[in-house]
N, C-alpha and C. Protein backbone atom coordinates (compact mmCIF):
# COMPACT_ATOMS: atom_id res chain seq x y z
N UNK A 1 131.01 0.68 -19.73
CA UNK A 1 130.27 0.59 -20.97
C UNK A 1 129.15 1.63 -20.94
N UNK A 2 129.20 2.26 -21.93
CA UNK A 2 127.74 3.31 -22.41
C UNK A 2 126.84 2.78 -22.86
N UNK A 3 125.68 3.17 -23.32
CA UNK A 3 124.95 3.26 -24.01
C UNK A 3 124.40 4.85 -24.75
N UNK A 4 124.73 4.46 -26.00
CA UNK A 4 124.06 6.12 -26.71
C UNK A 4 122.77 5.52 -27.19
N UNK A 5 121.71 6.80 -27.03
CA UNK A 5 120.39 6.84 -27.72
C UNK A 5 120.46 7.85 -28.81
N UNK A 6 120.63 8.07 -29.91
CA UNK A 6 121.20 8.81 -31.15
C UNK A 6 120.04 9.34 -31.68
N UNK A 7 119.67 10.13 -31.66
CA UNK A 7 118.33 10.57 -32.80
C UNK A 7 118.70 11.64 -34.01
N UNK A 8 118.57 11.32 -34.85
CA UNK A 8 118.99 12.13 -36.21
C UNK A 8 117.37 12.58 -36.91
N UNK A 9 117.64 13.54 -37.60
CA UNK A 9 116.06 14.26 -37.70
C UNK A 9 116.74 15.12 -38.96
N UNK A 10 115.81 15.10 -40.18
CA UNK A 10 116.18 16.31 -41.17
C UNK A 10 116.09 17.61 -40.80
N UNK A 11 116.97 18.30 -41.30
CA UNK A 11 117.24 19.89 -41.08
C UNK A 11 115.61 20.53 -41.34
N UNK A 12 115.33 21.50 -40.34
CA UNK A 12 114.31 21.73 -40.98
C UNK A 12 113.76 22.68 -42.42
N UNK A 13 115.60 22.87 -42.90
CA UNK A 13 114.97 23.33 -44.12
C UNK A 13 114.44 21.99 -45.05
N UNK A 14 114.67 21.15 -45.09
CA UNK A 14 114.95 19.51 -45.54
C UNK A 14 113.52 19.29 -45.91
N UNK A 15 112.59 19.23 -47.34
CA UNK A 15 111.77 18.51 -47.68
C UNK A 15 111.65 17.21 -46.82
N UNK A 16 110.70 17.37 -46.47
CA UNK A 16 110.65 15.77 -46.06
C UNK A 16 109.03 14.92 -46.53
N UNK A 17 109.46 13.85 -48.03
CA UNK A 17 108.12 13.70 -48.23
C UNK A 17 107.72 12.39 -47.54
N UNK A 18 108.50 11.52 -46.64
CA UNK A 18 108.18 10.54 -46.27
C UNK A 18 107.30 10.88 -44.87
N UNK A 19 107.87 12.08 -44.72
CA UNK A 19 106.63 12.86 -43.45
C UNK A 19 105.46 13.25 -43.87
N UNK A 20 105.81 13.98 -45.04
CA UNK A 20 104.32 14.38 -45.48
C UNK A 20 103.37 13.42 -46.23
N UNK A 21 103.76 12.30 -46.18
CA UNK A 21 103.10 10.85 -46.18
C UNK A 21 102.29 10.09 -45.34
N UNK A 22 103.15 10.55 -44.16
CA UNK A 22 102.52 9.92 -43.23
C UNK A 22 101.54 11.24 -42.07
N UNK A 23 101.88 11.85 -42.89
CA UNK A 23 100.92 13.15 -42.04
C UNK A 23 100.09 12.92 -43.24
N UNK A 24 99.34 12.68 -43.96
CA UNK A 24 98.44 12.63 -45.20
C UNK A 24 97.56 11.38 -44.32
N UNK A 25 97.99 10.51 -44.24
CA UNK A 25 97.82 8.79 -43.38
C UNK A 25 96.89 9.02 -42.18
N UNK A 26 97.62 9.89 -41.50
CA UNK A 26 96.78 10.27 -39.98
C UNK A 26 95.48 11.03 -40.43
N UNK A 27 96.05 12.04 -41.66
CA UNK A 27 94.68 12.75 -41.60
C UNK A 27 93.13 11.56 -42.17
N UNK A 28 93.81 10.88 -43.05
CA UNK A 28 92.88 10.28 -43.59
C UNK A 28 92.28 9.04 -42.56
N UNK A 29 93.17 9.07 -41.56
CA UNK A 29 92.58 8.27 -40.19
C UNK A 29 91.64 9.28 -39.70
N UNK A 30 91.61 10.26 -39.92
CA UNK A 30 90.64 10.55 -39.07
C UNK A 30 91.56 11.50 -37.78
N UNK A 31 92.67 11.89 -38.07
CA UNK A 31 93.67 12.33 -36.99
C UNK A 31 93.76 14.04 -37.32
N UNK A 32 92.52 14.68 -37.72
CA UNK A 32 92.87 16.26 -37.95
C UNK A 32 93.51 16.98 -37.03
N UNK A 33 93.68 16.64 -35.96
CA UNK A 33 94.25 17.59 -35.05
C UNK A 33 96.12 17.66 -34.95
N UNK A 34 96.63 17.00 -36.12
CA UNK A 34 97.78 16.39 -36.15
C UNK A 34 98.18 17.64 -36.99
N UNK A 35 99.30 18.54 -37.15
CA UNK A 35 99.65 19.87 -37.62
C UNK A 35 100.58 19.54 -38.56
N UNK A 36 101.97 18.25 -38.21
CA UNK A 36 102.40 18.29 -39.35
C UNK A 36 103.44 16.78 -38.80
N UNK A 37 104.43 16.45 -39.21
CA UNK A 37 105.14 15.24 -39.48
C UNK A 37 106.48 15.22 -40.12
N UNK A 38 107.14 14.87 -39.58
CA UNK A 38 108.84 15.17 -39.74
C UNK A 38 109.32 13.51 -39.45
N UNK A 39 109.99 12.41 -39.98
CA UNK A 39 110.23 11.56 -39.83
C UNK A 39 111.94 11.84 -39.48
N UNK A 40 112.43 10.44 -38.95
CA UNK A 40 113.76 10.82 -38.41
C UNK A 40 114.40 8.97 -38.33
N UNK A 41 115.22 8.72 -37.92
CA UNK A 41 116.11 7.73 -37.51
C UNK A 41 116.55 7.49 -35.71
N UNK A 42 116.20 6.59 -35.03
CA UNK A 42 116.78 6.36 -33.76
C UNK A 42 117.67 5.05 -33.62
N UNK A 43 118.79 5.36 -33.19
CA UNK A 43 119.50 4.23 -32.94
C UNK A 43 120.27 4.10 -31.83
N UNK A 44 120.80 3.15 -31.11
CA UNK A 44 121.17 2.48 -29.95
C UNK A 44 122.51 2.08 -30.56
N UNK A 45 123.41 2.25 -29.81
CA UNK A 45 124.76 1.91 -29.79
C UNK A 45 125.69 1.68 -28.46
N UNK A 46 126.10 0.45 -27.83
CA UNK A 46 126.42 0.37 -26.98
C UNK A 46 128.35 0.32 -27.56
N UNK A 47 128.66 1.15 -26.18
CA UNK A 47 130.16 1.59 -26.70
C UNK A 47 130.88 1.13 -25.24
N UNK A 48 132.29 0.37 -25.41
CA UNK A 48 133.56 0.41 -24.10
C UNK A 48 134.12 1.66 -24.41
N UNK A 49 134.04 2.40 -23.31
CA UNK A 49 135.17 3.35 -23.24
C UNK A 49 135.22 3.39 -21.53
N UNK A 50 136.26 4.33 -21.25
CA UNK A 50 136.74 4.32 -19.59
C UNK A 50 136.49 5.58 -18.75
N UNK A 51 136.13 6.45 -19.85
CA UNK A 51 135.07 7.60 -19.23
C UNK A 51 134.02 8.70 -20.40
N UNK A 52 133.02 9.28 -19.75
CA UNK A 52 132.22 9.20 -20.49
C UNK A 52 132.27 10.49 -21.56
N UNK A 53 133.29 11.71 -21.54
CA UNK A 53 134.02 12.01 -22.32
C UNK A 53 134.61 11.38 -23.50
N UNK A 54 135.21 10.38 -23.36
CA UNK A 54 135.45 9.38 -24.76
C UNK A 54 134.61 8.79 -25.16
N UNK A 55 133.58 8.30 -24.85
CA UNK A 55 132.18 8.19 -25.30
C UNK A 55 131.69 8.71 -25.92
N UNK A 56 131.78 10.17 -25.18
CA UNK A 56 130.75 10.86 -26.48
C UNK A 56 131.53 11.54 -28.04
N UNK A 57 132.54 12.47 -27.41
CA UNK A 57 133.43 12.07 -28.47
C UNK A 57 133.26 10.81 -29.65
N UNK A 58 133.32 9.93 -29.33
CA UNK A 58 133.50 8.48 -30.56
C UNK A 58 132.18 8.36 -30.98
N UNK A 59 130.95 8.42 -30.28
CA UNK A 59 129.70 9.18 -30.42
C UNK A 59 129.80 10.12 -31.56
N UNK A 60 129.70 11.13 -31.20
CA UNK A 60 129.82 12.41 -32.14
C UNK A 60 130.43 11.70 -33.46
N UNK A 61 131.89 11.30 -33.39
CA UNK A 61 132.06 11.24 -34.44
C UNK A 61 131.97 10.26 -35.36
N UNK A 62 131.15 9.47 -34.97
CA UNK A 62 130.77 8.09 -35.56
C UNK A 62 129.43 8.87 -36.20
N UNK A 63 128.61 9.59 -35.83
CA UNK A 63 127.56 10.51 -36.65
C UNK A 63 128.37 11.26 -37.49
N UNK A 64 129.05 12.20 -37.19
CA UNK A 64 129.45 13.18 -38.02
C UNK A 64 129.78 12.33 -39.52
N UNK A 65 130.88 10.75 -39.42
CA UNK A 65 131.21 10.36 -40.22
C UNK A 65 130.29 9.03 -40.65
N UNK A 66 129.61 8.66 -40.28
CA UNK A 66 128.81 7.71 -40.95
C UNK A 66 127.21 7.78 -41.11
N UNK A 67 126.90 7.75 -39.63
CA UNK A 67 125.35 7.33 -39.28
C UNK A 67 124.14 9.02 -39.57
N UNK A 68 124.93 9.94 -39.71
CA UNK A 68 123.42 10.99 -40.23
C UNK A 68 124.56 11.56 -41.20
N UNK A 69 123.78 12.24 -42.01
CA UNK A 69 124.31 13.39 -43.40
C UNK A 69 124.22 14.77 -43.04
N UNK A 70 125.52 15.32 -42.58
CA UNK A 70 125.57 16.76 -42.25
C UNK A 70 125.09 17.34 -43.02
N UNK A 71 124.75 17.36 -44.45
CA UNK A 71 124.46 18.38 -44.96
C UNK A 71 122.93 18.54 -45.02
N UNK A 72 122.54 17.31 -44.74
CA UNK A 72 120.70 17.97 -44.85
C UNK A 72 119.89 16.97 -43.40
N UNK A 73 121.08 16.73 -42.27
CA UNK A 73 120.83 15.81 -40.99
C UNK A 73 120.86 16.71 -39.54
N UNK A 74 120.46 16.47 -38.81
CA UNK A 74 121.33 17.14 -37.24
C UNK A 74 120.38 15.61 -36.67
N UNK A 75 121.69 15.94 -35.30
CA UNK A 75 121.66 14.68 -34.33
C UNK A 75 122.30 15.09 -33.17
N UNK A 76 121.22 14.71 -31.95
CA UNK A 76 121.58 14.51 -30.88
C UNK A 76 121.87 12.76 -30.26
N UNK A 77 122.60 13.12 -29.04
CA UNK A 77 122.14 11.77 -28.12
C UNK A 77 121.93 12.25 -26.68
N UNK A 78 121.50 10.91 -26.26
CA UNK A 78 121.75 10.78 -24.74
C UNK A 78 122.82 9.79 -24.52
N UNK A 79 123.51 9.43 -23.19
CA UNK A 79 124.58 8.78 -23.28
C UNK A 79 124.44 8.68 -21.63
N UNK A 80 124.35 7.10 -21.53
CA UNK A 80 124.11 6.44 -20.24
C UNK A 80 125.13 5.28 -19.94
N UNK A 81 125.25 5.43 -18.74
CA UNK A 81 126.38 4.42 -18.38
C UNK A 81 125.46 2.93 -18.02
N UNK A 82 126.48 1.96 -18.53
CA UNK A 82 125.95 0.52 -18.01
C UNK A 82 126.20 -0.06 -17.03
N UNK A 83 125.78 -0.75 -15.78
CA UNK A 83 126.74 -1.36 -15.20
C UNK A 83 127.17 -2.59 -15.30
């Protein structure tokens, strides 16, 4: 059994106003030294497979086809074995 750690993040051509929301938030905390704010998605997915090649594979394409939007998404993982 795996475990993937998935992080998906907008392209950085990608408006992002829910970042520039919360970079507005910090400043008004009192957080000037904060430059800018990009929000993103992390998710955990524990997967059976029998080696960790098919893992990531089913990985990959479980993003490609569901969990981020190629056209304005990119995503990495990490991918750890369970015992």
């Amino acid at each position: 059994m795996f475990l993937a750690k998935i992080y998906i993040t907008l392209k950085s051509t990608v408006n992002d106003p829910q970042g520039q929301t919360v970079h507005g938030g910090l400043k008004t905390l009192g957080y000037d030294s904060v430059e800018s704010v990009r929000m993103g998605k992390y998710l955990e997915v524990k997967i059976q497979a029998d080696e960790r090649s098919g893992a990531e594979a089913q990985i990959s394409e479980m993003c490609h086809k569901l969990l981020s939007n190629p056209v304005i998404e990119d995503f990495h993982f990490d991918l750890e074995e369970l015992s």
